[in-house]
Protein backbone atom coordinates (compact mmCIF):
# COMPACT_ATOMS: atom_id res chain seq x y z
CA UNK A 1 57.27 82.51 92.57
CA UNK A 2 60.69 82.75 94.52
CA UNK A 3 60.69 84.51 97.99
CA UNK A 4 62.37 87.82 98.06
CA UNK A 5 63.43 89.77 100.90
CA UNK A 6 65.16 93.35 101.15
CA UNK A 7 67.56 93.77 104.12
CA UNK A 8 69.93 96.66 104.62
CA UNK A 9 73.20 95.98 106.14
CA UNK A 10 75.15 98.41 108.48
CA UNK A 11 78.68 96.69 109.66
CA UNK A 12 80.25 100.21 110.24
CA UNK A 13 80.24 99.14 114.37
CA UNK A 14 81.60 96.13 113.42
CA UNK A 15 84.45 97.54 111.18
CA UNK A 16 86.00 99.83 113.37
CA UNK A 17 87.75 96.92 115.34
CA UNK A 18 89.13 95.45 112.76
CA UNK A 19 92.91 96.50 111.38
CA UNK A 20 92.33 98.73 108.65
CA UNK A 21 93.92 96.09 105.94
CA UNK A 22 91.64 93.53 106.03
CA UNK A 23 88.11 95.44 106.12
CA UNK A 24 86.85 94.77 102.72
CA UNK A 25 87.26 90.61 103.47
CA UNK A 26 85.64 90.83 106.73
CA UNK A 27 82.80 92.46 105.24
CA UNK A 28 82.59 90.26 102.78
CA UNK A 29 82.44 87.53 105.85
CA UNK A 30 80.33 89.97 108.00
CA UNK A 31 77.90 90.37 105.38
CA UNK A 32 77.30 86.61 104.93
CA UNK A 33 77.23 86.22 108.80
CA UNK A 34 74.78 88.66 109.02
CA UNK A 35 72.33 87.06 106.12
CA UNK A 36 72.94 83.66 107.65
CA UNK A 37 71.36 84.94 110.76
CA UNK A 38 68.32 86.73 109.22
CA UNK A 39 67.51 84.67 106.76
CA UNK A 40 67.73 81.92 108.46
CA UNK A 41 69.81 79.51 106.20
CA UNK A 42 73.90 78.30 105.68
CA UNK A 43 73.20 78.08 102.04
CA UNK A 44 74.35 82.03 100.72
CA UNK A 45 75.58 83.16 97.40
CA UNK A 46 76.39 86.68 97.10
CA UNK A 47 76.58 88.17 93.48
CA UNK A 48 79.74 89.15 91.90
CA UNK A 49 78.05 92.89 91.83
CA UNK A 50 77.33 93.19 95.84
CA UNK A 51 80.94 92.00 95.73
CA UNK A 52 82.20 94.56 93.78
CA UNK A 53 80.72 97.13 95.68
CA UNK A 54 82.31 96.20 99.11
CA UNK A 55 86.04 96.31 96.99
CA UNK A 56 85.04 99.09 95.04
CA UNK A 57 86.86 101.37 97.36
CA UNK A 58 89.46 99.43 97.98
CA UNK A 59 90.33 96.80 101.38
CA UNK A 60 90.91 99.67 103.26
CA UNK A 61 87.36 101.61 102.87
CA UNK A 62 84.78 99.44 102.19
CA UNK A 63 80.98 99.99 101.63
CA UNK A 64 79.25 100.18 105.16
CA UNK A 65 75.73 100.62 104.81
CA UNK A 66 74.46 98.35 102.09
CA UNK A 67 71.16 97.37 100.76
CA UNK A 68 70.67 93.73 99.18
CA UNK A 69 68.35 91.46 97.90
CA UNK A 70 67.60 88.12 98.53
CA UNK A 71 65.83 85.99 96.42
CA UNK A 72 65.20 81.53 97.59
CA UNK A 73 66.10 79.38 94.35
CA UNK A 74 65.75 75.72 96.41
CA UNK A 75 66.98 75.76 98.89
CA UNK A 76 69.44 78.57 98.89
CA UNK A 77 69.33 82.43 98.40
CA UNK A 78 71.45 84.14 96.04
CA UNK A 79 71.85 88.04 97.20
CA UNK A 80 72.05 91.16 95.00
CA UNK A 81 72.38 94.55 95.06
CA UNK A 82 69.21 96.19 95.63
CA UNK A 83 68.29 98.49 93.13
């Protein structure tokens, strides 16, 4: 059975520095820095949904407090929204 593991992500500290028209990409890099960290591994995929959510808002506004899941296939993980 694959490994699973539920993490919940808060990069509003981190956000705040950053100019308010590039948020949603630095998430998107601040979420995978963060997962690289924790889980432990360079080897990330996040889903086009957990995606979404970060843009849903827009690049100005994005999601700050997320909760994912990540599931080891091989070698790498491949991260979801968790549900």
């Amino acid at each position: 059975m694959a490994e699973e593991k539920f993490l919940t992500l808060n990069i509003r500290k981190l956000l705040v520095k950053k100019q308010n028209w590039r948020r949603s990409e630095v998430a998107v890099f601040l979420v995978k820095k963060f997962l690289k960290r924790h889980l432990k591994t360079d080897k990330i995929k996040i889903s086009q949904k957990l995606n979404e959510l970060i843009w849903k808002r827009g690049i100005k506004r994005p999601k700050t407090k997320i909760k994912v899941k990540a599931v080891k296939e091989g070698e790498e993980y491949k991260v979801d929204v968790a549900s």
